[in-house]
Protein backbone atom coordinates (compact mmCIF):
# COMPACT_ATOMS: atom_id res chain seq x y z
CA UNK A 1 -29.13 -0.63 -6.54
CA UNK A 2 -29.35 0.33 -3.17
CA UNK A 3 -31.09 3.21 -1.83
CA UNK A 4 -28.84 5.42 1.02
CA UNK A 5 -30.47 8.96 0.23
CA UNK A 6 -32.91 9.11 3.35
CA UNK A 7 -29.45 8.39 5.35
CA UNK A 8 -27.76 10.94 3.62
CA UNK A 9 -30.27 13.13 3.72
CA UNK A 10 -30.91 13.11 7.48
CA UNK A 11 -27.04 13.55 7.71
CA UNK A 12 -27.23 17.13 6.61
CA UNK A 13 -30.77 17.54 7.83
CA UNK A 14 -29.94 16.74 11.44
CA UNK A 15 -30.20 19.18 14.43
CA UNK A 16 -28.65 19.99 17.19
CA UNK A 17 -27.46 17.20 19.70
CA UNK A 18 -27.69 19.22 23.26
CA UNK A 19 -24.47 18.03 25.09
CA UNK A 20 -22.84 16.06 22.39
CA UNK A 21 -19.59 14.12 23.64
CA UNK A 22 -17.67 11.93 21.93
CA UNK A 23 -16.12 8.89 23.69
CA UNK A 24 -12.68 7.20 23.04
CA UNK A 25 -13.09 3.62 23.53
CA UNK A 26 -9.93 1.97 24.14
CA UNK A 27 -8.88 -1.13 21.90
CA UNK A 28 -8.10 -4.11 23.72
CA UNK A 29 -5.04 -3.90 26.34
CA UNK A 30 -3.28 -6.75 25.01
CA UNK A 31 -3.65 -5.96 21.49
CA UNK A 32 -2.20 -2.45 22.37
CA UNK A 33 0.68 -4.69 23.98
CA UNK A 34 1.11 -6.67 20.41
CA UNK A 35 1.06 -3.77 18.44
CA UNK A 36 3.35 -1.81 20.17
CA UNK A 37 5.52 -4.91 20.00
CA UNK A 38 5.47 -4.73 16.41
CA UNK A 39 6.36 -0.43 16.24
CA UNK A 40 4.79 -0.13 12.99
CA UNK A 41 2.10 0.54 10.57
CA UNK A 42 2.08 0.35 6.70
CA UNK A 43 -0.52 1.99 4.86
CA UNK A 44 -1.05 2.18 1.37
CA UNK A 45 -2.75 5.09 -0.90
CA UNK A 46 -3.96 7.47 2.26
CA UNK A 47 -3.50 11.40 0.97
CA UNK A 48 -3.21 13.42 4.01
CA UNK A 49 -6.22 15.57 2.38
CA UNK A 50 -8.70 12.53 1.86
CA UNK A 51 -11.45 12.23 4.39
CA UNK A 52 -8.83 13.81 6.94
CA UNK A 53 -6.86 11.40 6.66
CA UNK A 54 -3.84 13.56 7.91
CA UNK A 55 -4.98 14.25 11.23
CA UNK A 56 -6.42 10.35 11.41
CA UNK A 57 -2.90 9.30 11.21
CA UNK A 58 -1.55 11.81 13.82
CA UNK A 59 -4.43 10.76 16.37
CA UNK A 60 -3.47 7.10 16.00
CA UNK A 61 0.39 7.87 16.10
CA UNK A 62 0.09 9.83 19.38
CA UNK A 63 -2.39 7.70 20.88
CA UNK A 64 0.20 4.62 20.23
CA UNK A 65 3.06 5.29 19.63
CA UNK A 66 3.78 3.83 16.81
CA UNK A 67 5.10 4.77 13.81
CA UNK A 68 3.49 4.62 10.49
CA UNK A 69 5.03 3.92 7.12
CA UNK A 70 3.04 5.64 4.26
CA UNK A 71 3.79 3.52 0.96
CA UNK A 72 2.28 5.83 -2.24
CA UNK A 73 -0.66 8.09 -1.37
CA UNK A 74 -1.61 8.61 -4.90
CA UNK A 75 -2.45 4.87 -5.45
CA UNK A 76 -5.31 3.68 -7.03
CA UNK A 77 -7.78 0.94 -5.25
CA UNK A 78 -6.01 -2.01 -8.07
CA UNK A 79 -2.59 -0.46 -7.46
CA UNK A 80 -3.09 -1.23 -3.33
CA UNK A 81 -4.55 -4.66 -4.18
CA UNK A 82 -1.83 -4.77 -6.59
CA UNK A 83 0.74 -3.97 -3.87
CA UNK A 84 -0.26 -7.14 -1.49
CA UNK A 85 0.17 -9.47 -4.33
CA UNK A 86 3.83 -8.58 -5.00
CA UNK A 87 5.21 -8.52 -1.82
CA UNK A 88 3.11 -11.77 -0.74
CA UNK A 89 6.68 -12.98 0.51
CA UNK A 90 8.22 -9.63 1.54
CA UNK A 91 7.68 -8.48 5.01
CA UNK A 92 9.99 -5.45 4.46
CA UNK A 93 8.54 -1.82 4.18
CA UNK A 94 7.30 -2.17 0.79
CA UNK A 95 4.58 -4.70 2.30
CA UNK A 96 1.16 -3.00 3.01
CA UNK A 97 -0.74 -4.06 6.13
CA UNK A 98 -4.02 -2.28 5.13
CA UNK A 99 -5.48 -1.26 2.62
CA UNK A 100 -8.48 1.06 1.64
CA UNK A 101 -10.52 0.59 -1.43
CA UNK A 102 -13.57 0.76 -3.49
CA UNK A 103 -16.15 -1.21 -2.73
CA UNK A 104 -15.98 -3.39 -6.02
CA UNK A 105 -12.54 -4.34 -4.98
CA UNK A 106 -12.95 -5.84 -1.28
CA UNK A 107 -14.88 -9.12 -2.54
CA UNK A 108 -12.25 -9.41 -4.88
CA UNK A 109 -9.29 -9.49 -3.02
CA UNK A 110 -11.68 -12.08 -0.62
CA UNK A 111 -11.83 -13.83 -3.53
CA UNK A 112 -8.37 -13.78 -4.46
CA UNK A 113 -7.15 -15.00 -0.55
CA UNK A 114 -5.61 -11.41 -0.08
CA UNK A 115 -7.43 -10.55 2.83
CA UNK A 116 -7.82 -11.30 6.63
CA UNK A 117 -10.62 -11.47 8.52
CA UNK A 118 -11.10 -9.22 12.27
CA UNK A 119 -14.41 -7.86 13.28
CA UNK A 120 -13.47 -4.56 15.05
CA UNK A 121 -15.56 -3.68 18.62
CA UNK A 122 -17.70 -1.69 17.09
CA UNK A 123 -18.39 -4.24 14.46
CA UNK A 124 -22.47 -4.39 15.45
CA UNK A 125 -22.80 -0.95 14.72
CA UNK A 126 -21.62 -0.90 11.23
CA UNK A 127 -24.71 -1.61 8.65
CA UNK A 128 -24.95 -5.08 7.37
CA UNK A 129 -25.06 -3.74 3.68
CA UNK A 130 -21.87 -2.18 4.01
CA UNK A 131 -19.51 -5.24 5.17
CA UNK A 132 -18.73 -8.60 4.57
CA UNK A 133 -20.30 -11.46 6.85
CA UNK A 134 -16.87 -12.75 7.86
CA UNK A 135 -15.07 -9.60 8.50
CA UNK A 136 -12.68 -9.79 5.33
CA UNK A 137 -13.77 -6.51 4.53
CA UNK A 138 -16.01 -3.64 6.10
CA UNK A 139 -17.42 0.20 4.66
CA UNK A 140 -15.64 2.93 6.55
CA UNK A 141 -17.22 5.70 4.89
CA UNK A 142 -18.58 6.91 1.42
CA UNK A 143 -19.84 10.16 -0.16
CA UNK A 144 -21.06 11.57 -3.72
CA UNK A 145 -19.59 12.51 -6.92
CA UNK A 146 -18.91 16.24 -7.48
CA UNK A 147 -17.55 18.63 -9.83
CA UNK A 148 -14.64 21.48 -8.24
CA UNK A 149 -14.66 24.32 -9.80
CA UNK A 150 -11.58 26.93 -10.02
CA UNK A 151 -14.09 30.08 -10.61
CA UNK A 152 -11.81 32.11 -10.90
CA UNK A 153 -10.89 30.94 -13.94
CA UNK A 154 -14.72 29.64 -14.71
CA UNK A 155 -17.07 32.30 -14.38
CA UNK A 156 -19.98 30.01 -15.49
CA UNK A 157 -20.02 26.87 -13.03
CA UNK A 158 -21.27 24.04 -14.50
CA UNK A 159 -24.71 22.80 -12.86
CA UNK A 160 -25.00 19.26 -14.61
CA UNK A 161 -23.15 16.53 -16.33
CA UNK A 162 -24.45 17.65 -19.89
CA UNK A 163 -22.73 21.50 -19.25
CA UNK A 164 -19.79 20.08 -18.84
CA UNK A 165 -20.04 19.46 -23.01
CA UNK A 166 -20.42 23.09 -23.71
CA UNK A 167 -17.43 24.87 -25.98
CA UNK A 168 -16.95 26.96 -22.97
CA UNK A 169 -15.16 24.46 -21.32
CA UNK A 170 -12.65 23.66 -23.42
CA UNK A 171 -9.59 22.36 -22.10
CA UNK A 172 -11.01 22.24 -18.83
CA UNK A 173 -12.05 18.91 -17.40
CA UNK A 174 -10.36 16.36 -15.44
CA UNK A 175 -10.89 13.11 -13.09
CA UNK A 176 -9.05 12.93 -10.14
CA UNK A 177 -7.41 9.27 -11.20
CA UNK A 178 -6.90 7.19 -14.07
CA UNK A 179 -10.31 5.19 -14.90
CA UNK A 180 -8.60 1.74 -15.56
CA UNK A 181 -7.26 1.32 -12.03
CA UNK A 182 -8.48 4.53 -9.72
CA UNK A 183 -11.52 3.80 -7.72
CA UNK A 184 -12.81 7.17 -7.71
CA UNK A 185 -12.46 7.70 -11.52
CA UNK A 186 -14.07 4.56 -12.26
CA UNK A 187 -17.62 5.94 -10.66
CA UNK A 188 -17.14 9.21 -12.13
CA UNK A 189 -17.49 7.52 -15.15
CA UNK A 190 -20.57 5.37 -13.81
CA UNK A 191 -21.98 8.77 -12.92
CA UNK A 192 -21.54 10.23 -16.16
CA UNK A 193 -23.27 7.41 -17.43
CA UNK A 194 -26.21 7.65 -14.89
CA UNK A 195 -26.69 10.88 -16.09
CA UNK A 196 -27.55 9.98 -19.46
CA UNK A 197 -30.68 7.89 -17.67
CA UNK A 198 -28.72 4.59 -18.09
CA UNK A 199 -29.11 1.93 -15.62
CA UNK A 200 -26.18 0.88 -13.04
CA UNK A 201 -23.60 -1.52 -13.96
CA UNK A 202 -22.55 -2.66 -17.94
CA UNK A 203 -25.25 -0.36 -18.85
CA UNK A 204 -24.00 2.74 -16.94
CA UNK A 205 -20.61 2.04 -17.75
CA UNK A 206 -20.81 1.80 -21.31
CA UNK A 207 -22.86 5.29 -21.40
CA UNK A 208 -20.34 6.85 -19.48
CA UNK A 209 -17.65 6.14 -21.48
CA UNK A 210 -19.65 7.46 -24.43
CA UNK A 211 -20.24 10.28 -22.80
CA UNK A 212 -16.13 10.95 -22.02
CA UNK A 213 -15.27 9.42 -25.55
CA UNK A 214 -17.83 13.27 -26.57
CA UNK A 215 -16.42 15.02 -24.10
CA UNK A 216 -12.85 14.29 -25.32
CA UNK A 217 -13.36 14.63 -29.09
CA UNK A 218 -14.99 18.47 -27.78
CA UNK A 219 -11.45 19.15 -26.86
CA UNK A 220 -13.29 19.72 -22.87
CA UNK A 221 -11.27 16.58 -21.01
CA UNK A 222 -7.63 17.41 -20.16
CA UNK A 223 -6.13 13.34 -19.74
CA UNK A 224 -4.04 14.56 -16.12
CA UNK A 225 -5.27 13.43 -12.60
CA UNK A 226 -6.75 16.38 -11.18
CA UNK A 227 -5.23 17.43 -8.16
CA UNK A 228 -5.71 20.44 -5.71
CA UNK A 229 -2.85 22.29 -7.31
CA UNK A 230 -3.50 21.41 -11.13
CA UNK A 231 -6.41 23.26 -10.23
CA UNK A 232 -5.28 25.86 -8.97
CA UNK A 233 -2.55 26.70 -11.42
CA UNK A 234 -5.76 26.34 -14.13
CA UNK A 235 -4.33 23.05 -15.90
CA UNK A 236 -7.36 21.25 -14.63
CA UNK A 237 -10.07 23.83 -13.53
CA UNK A 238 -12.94 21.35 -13.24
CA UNK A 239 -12.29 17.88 -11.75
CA UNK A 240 -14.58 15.32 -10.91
CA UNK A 241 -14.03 13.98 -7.47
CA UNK A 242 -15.72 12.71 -4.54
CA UNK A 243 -17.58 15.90 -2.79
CA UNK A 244 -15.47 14.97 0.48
CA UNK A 245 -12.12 15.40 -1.65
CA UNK A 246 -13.47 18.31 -3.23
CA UNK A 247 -14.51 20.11 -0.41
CA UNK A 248 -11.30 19.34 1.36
CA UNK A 249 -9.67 20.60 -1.36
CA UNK A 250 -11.53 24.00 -0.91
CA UNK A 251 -10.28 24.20 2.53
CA UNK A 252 -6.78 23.89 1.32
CA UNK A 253 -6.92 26.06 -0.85
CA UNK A 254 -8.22 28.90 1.52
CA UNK A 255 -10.13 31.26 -1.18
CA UNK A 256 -6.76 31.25 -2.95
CA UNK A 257 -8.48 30.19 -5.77
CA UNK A 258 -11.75 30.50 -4.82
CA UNK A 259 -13.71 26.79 -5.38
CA UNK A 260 -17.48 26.11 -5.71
CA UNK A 261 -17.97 22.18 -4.66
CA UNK A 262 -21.44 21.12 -6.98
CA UNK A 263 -23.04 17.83 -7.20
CA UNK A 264 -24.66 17.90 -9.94
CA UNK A 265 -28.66 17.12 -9.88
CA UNK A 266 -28.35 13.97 -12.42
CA UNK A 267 -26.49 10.75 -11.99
CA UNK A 268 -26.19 11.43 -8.11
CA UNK A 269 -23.54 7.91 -7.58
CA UNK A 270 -22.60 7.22 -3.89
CA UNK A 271 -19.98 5.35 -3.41
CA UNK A 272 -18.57 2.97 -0.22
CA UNK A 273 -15.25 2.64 0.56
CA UNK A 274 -13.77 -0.18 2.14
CA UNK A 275 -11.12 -1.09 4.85
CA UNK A 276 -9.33 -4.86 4.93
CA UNK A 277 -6.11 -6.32 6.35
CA UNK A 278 -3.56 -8.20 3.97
CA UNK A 279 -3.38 -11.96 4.94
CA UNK A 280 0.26 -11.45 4.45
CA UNK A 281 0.64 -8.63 6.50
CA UNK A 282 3.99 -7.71 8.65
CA UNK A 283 2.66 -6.22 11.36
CA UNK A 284 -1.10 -7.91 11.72
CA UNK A 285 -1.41 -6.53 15.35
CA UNK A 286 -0.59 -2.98 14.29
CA UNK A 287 -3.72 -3.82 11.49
CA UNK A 288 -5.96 -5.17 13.69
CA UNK A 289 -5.38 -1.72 16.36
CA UNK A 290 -5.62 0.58 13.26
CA UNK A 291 -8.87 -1.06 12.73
CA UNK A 292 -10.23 -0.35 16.22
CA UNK A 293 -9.29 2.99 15.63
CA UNK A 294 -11.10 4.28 12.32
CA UNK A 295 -13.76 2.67 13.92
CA UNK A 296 -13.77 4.16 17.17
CA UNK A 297 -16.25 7.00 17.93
CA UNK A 298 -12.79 9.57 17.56
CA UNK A 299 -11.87 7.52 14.06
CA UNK A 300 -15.19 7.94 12.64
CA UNK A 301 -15.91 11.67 13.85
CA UNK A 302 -11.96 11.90 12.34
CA UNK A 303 -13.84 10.81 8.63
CA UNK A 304 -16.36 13.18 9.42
CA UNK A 305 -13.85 16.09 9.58
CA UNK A 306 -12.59 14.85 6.49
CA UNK A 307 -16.11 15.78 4.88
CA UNK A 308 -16.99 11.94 4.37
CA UNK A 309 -19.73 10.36 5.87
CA UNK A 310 -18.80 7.82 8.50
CA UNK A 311 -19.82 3.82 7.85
CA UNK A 312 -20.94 4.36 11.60
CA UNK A 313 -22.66 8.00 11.35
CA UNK A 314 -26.20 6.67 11.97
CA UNK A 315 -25.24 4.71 15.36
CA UNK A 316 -23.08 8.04 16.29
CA UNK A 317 -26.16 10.57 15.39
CA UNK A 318 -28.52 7.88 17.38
CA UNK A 319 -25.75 8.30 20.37
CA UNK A 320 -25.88 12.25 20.14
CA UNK A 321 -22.01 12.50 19.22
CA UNK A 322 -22.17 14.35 16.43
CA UNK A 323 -21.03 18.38 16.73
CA UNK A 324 -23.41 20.32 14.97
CA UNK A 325 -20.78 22.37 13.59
CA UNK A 326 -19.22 19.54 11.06
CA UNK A 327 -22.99 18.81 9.92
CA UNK A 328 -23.23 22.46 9.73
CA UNK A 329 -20.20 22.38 7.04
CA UNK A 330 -21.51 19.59 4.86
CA UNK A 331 -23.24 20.59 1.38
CA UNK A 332 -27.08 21.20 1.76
CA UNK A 333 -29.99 18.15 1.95
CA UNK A 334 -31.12 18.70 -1.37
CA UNK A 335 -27.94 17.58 -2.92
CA UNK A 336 -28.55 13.93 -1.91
CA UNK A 337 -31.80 13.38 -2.40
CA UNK A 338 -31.32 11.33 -5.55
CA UNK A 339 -28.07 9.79 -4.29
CA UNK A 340 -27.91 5.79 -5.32
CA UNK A 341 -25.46 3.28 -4.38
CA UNK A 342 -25.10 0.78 -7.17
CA UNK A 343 -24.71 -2.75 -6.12
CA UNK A 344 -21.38 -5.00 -5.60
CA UNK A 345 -22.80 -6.55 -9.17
CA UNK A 346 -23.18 -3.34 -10.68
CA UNK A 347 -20.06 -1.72 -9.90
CA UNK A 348 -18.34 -4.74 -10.79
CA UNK A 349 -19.90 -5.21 -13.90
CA UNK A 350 -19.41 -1.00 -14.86
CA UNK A 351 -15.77 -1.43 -13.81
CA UNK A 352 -15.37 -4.57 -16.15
CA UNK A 353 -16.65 -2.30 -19.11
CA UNK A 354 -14.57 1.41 -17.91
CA UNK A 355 -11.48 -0.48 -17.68
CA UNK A 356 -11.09 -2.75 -20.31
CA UNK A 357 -12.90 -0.10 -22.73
CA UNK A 358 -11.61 3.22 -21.96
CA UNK A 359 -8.42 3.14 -24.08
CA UNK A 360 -10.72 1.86 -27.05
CA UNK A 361 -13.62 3.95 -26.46
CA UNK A 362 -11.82 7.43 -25.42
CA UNK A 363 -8.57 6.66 -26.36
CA UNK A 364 -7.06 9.66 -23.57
CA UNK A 365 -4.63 8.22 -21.35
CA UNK A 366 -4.82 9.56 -18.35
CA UNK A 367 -1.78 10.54 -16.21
């Protein structure tokens, strides 16, 4: 596996950066020119509440002018992958020019011919580890499991994986997608796994789903997505999420529940996400400037609003344009000390074990 926790860690642990600017490099002129020719964006499985995604898309809307057709934003990383092999010969709306997935999933849809290659401008700054040599895929950010918890409704928050076992949670615990297609559920259930002390990959993945197949026979796991409103109305008052999605949710939800965001001291999984063009998409030009964008200084401190940590965040600390008052908001050092990233072999090899076993092994479908 591969060890990002001193990166992590000196993203909450970093100071002050006197006089820190951000710049707004500008994409090339005449790819501007082509994309504007083209009037429109398709994206696929972008929540306006993940990684801040919301105001992403306004920035790049008013900064171009173009408009920007949102196909499902409750998608799953498959379900997007899923989406560019069905309209392969459909350039209509239903067509999705980008797409943003797990890591597991970008080699595959390589693999599969799904993808195109570009190498954005900022392209040297983005860590070789977190992008693929030819440019059919590249990391734009990543963050840590996490449990979000409704306390009003939980008076005892759960510290660890094993609490979440405890009679007193009955009827309370959720992932925030289904685990045979979502991204995000999928490493929950790798983390759950790592908590038990089991290695990364088939290993990890087979633990975890022992450990949901308990927590579901305890009566704890509710089988609905977790979303910021199922917890707040109490139907899902713990969910397992990404701490950027959890802490975003938080915001939302202004106090009105209150939420405590925990990541919990075992099975600390960090996971990359991963943005890549569809070799049959309608509006290429419009993909390629979208690109330049989430990876301009503005897209990447945009990610950073959005509580996740940008694929670029090193080069932007190193270039003193990070405010002090987003690192200020993040969740303390100590949480990510322990953070792993498991491999593109591991995760592929967990996901091959979640998602063909769940039904078998937990038999809760999720919904």
């Amino acid at each position: 596996m591969i060890d990002y926790s001193k990166r992590l860690l000196a993203l909450s642990t970093a100071v002050l950066f006197a006089g820190t600017t951000i710049s707004f490099a500008e994409a090339p002129a005449e790819l501007v020119a082509a994309a504007k020719k083209e009037g429109t964006l398709t994206t696929i499985a972008l929540p306006h509440d993940w990684c801040g995604y919301g105001d992403i898309i306004a920035g790049f809307k008013a900064k171009y002018g173009l408009e920007v057709n949102e196909l499902n934003p409750d998608a799953g990383s498959k379900d997007e992958v899923e989406a560019i092999k069905a309209n392969k010969d459909n350039k209509g709306p239903q067509a999705p020019d980008v797409i943003d997935v797990g890591l597991s999933f970008g080699p595959d849809a390589k693999k599969d011919g799904l993808t195109m290659p570009y190498k954005v401008s900022t392209w040297d700054s983005i860590p070789a580890e977190l992008k693929d040599a030819d440019g059919h895929w590249f990391g734009d950010y990543y963050g840590v499991m996490s449990l979000q918890v409704n306390t009003d409704i939980v008076k005892n928050v759960p510290k660890d994986w094993a609490d979440l076992l405890k009679p007193e949670y009955a009827n309370s615990v959720a992932l925030a997608g289904d685990p045979r297609a979502s991204n995000q559920a999928i490493l929950a259930v790798s983390a759950a796994g790592a908590s038990t002390g089991a290695k990364p990959g088939a290993a990890g993945g087979e633990a975890g789903l022992k450990y949901f197949a308990e927590l579901n026979k305890a009566g704890n796991f509710v089988p609905v997505i977790g979303k910021s409103g199922t917890l707040a109305q109490g139907a899902t008052p713990i969910i397992i999420s990404w701490d950027y999605n959890a802490l975003a949710g938080r915001d939302t939800l202004k106090g009105n529940p209150p939420v405590e965001v925990v990541v919990p001291p075992s099975g600390v999984l960090a996971g990359v996400y991963v943005q890549a063009i569809s070799a049959y998409a309608p509006h290429p030009n419009a993909a390629k400037l979208w690109m330049e964008y989430l990876y301009s200084d503005e897209g990447q401190i945009g990610y950073l609003k959005g509580y996740c940590h940008p694929a670029r965040f090193q080069d932007l600390v190193k270039n003193n344009k990070v405010p002090k008052e987003l690192l200020d908001k993040l969740p303390p050092a100590a949480a990510y000390e322990k953070a792993f990233f498991p491999t593109l072999d591991e995760q592929a090899a967990a996901k091959e074990v979640i998602t063909k076993g769940w039904d078998k092994v937990v038999g809760a479908n999720v919904q």
